[in-house]
Protein backbone atom coordinates (compact mmCIF):
# COMPACT_ATOMS: atom_id res chain seq x y z
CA UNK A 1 40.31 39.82 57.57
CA UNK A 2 41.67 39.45 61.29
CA UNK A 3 43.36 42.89 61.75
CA UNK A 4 47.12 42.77 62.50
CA UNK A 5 50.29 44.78 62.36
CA UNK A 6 52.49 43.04 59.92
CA UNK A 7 53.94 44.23 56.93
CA UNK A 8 52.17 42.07 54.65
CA UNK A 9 48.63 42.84 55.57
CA UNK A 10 49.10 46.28 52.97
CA UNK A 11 49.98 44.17 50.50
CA UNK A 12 47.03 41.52 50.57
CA UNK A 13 44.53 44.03 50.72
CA UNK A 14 46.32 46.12 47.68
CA UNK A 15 45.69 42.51 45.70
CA UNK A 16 42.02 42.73 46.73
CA UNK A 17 41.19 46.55 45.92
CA UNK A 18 42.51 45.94 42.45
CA UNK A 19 40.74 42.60 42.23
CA UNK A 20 37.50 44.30 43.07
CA UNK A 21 36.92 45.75 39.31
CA UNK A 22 36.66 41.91 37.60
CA UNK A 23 34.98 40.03 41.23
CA UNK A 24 34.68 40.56 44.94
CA UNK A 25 37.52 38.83 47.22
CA UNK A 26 37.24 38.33 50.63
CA UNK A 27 40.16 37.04 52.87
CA UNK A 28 39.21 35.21 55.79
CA UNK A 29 41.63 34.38 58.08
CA UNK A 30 40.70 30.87 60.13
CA UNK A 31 42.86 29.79 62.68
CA UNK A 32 42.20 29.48 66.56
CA UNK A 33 43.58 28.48 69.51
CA UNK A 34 43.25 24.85 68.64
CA UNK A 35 44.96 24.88 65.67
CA UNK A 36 47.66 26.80 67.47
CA UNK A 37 47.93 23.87 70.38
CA UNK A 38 47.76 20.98 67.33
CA UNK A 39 50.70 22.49 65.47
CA UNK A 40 52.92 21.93 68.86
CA UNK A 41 51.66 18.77 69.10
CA UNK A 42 52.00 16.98 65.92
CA UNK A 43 50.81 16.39 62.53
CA UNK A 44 47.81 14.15 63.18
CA UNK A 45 46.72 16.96 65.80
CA UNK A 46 46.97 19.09 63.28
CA UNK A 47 45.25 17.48 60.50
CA UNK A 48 41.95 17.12 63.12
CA UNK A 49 42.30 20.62 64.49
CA UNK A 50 42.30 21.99 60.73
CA UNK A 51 39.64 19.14 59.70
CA UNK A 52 37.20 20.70 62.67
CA UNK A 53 37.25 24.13 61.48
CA UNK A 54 37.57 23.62 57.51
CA UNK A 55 35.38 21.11 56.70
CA UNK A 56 32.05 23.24 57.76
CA UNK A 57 33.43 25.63 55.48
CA UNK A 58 33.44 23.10 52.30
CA UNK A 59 29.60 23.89 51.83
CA UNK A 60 29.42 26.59 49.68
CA UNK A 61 31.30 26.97 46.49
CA UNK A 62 34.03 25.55 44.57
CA UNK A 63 37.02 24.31 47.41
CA UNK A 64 40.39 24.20 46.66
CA UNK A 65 43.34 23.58 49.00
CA UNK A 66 46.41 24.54 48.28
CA UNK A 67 48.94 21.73 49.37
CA UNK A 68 52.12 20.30 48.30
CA UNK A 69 50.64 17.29 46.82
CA UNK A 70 48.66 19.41 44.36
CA UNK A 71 49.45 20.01 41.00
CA UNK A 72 51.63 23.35 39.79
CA UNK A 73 49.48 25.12 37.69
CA UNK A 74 50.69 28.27 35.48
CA UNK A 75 49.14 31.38 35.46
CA UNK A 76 46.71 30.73 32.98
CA UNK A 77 45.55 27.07 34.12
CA UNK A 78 45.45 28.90 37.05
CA UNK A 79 42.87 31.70 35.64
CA UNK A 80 40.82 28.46 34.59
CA UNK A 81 39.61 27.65 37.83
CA UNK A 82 37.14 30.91 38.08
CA UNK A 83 35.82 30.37 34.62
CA UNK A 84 31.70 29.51 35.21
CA UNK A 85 32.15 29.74 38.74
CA UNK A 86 30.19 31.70 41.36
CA UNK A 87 32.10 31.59 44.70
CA UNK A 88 35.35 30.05 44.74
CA UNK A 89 37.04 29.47 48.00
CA UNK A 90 40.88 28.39 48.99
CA UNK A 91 41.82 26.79 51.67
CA UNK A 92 45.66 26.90 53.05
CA UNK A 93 46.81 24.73 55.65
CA UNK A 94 49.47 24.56 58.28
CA UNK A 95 53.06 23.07 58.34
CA UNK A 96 52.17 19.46 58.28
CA UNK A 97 49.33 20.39 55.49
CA UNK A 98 46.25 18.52 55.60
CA UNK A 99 44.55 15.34 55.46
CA UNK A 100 44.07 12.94 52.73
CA UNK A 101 40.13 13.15 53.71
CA UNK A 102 39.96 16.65 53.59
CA UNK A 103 41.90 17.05 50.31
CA UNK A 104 39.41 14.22 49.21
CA UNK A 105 36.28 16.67 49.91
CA UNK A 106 37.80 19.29 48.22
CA UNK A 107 37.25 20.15 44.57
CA UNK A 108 40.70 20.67 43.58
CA UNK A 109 44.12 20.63 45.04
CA UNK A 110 46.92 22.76 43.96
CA UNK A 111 50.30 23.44 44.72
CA UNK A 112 51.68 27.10 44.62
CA UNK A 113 55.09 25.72 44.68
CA UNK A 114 57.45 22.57 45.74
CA UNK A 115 58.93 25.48 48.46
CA UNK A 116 58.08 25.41 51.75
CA UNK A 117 56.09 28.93 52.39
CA UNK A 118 55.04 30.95 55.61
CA UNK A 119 51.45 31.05 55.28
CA UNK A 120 51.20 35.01 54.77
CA UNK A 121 53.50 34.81 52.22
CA UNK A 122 51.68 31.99 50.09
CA UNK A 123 48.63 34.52 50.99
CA UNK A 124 50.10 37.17 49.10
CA UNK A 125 51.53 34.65 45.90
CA UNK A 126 47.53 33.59 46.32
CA UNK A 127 46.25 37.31 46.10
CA UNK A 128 48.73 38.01 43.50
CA UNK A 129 47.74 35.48 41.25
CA UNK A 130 44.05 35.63 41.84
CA UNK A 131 44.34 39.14 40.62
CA UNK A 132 46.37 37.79 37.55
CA UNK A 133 43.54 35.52 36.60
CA UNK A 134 40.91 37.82 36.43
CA UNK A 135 43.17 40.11 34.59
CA UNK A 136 44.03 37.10 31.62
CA UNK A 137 39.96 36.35 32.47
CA UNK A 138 39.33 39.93 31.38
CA UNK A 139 42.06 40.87 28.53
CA UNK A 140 43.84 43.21 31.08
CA UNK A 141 47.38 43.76 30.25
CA UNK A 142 48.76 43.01 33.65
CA UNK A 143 49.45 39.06 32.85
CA UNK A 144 52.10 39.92 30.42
């Protein structure tokens, strides 16, 4: 994880320590300069700027991207996606979201919410309800 001073980097990495007794998480933060310069310019920009550095990425593991034409899913549908899988990797996008082809590649696409988020705040809702999952996954109290 890119080190910052925000407020919310405490709370991500909170997420992840108590995560770390059901699985190992590991946040990486991807975004560069031309993904910065795409945003200003547009959403088709944006879509190849995010295509260029995500799709390399789409290799290993089960892919989801989070995106507002995903489905909602509740906590415990939620939890379902880890079951019998080894690596699972998310993917959030930018303000104009991404591509149909990339959300093709992918293995699922979700939807945290029909709002509008800043992307460190759907990174803690993410975190958050990662750790919920593995919590239901493991019969831990903390989902109720």
């Amino acid at each position: 994880m890119k080190k910052s001073n925000d407020q919310f980097e405490p709370i991500v990495n909170e997420f992840v320590k108590m995560s770390s007794k059901y699985a190992t998480v590991q946040i990486h933060s991807l975004f560069n300069k031309n993904i910065a310069k795409a945003q200003t310019l547009g959403e088709s920009e944006s879509h190849k700027a995010y295509n260029e550095l995500y799709l390399p990425k789409l290799e290993n593991g089960y892919n989801i991207a989070l995106d507002v034409l995903g489905k909602q899913l509740d906590s415990f549908e939620f939890s379902k996606l880890f079951e019998d899988k080894g690596v699972v990797n998310f993917f959030i996008g930018g303000a104009y979201g991404f591509d149909r082809g990339f959300l093709n590649k992918c293995d699922k696409v979700i939807s945290l919410s029909d709002l509008t988020m800043a992307h460190k705040i759907a990174n803690i809702v993410l975190c958050e309800q990662v750790f919920r999952s593995l919590c239901i996954l493991n019969n831990h109290p903390y989902h109720k």
